[in-house]
C-alpha atoms as a PDB file:
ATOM      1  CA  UNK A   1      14.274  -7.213  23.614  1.00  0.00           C
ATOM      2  CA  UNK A   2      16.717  -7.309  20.790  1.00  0.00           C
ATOM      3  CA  UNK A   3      15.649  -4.240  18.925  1.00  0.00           C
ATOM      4  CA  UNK A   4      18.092  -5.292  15.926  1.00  0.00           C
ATOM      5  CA  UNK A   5      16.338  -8.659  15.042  1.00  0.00           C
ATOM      6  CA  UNK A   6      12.901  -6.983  15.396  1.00  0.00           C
ATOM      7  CA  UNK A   7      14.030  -3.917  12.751  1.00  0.00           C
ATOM      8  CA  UNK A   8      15.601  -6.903  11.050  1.00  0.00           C
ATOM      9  CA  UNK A   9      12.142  -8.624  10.650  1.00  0.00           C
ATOM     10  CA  UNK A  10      10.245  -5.968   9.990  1.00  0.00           C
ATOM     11  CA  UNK A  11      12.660  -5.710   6.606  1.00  0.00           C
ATOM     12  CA  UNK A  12      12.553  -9.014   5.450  1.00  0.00           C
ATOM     13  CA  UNK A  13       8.937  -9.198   5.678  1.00  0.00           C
ATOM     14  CA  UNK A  14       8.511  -5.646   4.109  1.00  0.00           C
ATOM     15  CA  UNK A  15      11.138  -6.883   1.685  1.00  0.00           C
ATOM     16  CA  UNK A  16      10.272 -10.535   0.498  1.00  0.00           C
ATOM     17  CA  UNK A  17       6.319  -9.035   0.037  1.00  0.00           C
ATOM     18  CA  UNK A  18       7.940  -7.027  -2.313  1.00  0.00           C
ATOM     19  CA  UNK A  19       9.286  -9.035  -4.488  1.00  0.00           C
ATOM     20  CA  UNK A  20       6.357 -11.660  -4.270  1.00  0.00           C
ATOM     21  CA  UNK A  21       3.605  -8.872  -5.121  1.00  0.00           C
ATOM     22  CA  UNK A  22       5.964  -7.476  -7.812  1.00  0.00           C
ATOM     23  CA  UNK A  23       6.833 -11.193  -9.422  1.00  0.00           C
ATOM     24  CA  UNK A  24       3.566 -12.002  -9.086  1.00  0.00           C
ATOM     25  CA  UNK A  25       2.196  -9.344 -10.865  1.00  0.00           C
ATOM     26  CA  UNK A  26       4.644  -9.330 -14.295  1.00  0.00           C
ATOM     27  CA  UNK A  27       1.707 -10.931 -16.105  1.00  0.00           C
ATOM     28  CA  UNK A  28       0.024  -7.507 -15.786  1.00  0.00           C
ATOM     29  CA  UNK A  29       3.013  -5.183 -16.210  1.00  0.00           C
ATOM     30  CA  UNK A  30       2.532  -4.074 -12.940  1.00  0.00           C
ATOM     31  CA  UNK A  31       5.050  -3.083 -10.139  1.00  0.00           C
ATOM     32  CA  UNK A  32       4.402  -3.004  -6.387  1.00  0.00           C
ATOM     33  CA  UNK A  33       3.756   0.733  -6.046  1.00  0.00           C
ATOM     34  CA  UNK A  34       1.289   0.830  -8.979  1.00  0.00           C
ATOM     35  CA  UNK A  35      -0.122  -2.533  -7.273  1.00  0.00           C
ATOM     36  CA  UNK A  36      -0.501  -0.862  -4.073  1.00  0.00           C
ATOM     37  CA  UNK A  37      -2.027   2.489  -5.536  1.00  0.00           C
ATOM     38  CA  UNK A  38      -4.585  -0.039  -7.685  1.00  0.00           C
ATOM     39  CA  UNK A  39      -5.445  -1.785  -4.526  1.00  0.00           C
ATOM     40  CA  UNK A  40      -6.430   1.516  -2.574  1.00  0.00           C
ATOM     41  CA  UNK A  41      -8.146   2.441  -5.917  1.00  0.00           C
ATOM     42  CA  UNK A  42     -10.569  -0.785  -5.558  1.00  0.00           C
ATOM     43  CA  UNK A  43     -12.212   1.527  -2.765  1.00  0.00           C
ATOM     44  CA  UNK A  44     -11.660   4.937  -3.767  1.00  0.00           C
ATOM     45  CA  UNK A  45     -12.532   4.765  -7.560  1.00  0.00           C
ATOM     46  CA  UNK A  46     -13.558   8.579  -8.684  1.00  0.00           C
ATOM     47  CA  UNK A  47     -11.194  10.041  -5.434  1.00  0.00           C
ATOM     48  CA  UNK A  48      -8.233  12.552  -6.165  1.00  0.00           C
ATOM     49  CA  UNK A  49      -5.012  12.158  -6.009  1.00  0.00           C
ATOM     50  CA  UNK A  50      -4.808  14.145  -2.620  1.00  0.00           C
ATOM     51  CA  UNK A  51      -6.998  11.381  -1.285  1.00  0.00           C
ATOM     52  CA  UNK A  52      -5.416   8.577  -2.966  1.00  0.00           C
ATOM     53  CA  UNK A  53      -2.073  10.106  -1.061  1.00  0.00           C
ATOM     54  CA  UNK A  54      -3.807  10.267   2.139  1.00  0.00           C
ATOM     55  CA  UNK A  55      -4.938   6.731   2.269  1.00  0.00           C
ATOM     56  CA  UNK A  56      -1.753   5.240   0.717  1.00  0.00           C
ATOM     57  CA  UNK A  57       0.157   7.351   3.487  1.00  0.00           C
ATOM     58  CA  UNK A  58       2.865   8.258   0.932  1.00  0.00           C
ATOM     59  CA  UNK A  59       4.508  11.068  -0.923  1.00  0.00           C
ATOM     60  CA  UNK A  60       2.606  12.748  -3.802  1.00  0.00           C
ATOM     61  CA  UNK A  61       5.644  11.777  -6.113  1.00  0.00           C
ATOM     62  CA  UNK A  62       5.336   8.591  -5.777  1.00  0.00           C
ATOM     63  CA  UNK A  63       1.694   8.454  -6.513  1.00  0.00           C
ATOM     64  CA  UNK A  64       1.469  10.882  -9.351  1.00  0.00           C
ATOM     65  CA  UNK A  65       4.557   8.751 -10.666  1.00  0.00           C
ATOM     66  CA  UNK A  66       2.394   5.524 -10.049  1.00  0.00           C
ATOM     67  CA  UNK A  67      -0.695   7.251 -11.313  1.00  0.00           C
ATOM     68  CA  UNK A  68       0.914   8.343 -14.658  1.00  0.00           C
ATOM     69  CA  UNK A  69       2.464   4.894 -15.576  1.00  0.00           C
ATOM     70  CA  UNK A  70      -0.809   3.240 -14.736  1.00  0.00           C
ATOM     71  CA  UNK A  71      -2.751   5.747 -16.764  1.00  0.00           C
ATOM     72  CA  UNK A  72      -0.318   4.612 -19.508  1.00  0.00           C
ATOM     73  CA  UNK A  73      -1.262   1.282 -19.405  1.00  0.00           C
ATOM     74  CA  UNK A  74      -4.637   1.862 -19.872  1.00  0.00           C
ATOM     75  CA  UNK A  75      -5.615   1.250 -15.530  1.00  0.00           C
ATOM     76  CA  UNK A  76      -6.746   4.305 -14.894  1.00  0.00           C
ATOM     77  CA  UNK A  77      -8.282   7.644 -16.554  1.00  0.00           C
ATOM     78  CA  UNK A  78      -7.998  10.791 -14.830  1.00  0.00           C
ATOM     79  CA  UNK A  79     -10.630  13.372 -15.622  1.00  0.00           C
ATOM     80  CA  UNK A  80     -12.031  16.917 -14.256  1.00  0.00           C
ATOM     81  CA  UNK A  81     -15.216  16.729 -12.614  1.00  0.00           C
ATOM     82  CA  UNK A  82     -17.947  19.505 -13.149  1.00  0.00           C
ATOM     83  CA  UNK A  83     -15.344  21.394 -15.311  1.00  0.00           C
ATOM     84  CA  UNK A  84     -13.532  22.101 -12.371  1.00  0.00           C
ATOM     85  CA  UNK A  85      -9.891  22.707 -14.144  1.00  0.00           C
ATOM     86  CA  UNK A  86      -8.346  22.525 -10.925  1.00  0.00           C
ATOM     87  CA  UNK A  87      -8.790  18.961  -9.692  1.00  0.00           C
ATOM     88  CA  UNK A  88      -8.625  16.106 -11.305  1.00  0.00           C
ATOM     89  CA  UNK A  89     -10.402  12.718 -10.135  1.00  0.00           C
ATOM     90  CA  UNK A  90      -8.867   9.332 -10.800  1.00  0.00           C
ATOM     91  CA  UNK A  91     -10.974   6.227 -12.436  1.00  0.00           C
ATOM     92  CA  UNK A  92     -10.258   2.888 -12.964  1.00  0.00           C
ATOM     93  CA  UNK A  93     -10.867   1.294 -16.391  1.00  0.00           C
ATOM     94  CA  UNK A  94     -12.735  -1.855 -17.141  1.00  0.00           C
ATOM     95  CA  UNK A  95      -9.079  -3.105 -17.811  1.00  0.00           C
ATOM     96  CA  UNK A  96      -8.696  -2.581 -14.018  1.00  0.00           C
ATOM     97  CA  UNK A  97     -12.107  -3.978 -12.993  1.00  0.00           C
ATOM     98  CA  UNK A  98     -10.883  -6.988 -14.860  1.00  0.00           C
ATOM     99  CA  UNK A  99      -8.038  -8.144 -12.996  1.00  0.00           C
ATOM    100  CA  UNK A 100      -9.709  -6.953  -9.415  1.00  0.00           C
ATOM    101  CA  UNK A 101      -9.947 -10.275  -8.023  1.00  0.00           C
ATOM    102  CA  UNK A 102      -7.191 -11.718  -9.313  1.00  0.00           C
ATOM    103  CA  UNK A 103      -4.814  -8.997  -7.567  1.00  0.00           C
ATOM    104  CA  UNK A 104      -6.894  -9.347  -4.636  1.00  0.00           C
ATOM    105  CA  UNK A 105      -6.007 -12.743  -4.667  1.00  0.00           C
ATOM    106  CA  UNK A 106      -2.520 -12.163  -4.606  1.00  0.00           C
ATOM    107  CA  UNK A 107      -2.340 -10.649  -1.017  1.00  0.00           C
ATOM    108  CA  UNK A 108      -4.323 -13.176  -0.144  1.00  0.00           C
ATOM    109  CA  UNK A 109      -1.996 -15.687  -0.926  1.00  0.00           C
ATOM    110  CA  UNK A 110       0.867 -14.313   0.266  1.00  0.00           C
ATOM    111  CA  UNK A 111      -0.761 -13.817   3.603  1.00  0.00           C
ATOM    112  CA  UNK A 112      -2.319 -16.726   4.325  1.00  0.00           C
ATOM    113  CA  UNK A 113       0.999 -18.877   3.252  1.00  0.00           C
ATOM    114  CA  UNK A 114       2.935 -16.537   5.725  1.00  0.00           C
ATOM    115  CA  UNK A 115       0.648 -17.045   8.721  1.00  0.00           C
ATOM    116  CA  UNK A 116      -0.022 -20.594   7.909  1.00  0.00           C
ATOM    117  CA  UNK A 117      -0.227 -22.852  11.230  1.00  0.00           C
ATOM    118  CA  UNK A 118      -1.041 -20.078  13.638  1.00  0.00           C
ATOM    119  CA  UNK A 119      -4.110 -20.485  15.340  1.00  0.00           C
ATOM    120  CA  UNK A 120      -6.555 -18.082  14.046  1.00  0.00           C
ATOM    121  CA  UNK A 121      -6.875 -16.134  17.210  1.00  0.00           C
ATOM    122  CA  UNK A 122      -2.818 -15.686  17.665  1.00  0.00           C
ATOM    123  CA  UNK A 123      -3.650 -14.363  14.085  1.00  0.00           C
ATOM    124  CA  UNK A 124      -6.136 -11.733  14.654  1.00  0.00           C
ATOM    125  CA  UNK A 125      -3.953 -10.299  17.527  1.00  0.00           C
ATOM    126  CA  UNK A 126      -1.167 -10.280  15.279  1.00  0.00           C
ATOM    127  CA  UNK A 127      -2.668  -8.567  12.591  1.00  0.00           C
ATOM    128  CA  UNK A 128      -3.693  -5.879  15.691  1.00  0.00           C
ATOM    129  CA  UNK A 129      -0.774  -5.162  16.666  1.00  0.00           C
ATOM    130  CA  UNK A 130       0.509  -4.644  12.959  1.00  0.00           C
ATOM    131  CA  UNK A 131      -2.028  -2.734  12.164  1.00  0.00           C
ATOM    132  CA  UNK A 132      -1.732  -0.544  15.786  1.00  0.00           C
ATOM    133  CA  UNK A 133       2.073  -0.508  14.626  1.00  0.00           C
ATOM    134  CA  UNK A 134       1.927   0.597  11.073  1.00  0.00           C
ATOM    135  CA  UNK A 135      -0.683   3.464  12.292  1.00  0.00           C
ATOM    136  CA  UNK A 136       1.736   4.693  14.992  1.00  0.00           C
ATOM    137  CA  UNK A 137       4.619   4.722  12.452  1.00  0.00           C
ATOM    138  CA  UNK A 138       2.756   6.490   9.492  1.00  0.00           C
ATOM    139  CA  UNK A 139       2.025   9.470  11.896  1.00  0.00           C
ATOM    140  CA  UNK A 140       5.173  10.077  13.579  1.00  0.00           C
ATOM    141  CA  UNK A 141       7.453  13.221  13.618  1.00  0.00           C
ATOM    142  CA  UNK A 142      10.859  11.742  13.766  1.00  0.00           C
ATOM    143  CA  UNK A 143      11.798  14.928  15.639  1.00  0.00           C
ATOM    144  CA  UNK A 144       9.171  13.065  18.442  1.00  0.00           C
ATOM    145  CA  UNK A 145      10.996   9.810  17.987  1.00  0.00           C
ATOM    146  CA  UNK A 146      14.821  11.603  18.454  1.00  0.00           C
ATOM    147  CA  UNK A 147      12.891  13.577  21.757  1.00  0.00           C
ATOM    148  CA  UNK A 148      11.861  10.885  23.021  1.00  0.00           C
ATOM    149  CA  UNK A 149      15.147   8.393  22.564  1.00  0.00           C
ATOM    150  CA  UNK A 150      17.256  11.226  24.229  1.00  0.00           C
ATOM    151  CA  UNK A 151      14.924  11.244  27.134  1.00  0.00           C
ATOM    152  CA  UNK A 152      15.585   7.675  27.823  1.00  0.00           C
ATOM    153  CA  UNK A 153      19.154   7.856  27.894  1.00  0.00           C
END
């Protein structure tokens, strides 16, 4: 297996979906983290941001940074819930709601031109393994990875 091409690929594609999500969504102001955060938001509307974090898999800076900039753009509210001062529970606006399917769409698109003229079974297993993967790699210690590469050798 040549380990460099398959890091290689796993860029490019994490890298060109990027810029198509992000270029795709200029018409709403929107860049790819606060797309990704408004996409987990579609199913966690009324969650906090602890949650939000959890099911993005990502670092609390990036979502409170994503959170704020889409709260200034009129995406999302944030409010307390039962006067509980402590937490705060994010919302989506009607502005959101609005543009739901459209940026549901988007992936869509992107995916189904990407996987265009496999069969739809080669597909499925595909989309599998990605998803077995990107599970693996979002709960990894890297100390486990290092452990394991010197053990190899």
């Amino acid at each position: 297996m040549n380990y460099l091409h398959a890091g290689h690929d796993f860029g490019i594609i994490n890298m060109r979906s990027q810029a198509y999500i992000t270029e795709a969504c200029q018409p709403w102001n929107l860049s790819y983290s606060e797309y990704v955060a408004l996409m987990n938001l579609y199913d966690l509307d009324g969650c906090s941001q602890s949650e939000l974090c959890k099911e993005m898999k990502a670092d609390k800076a990036l979502v409170a940074r994503s959170l704020k900039t889409l709260e200034e753009k009129g995406y999302v509210c944030r409010r307390q819930k039962d006067g509980d001062r402590r937490f705060k529970f994010i919302y989506l606006t009607p502005k959101a709601r609005g543009i739901q399917g459209e940026l549901e769409g988007l992936l869509e698109t992107w995916i189904t031109y990407l996987v265009e003229g496999f069969e739809e079974a080669k597909r499925d297993e595909m989309f599998a393994m990605m998803h077995a993967v990107a599970e693996r790699a979002s709960n990894v210690s890297m100390s486990d990875v290092k452990n394991e590469g010197e053990m190899k050798r």
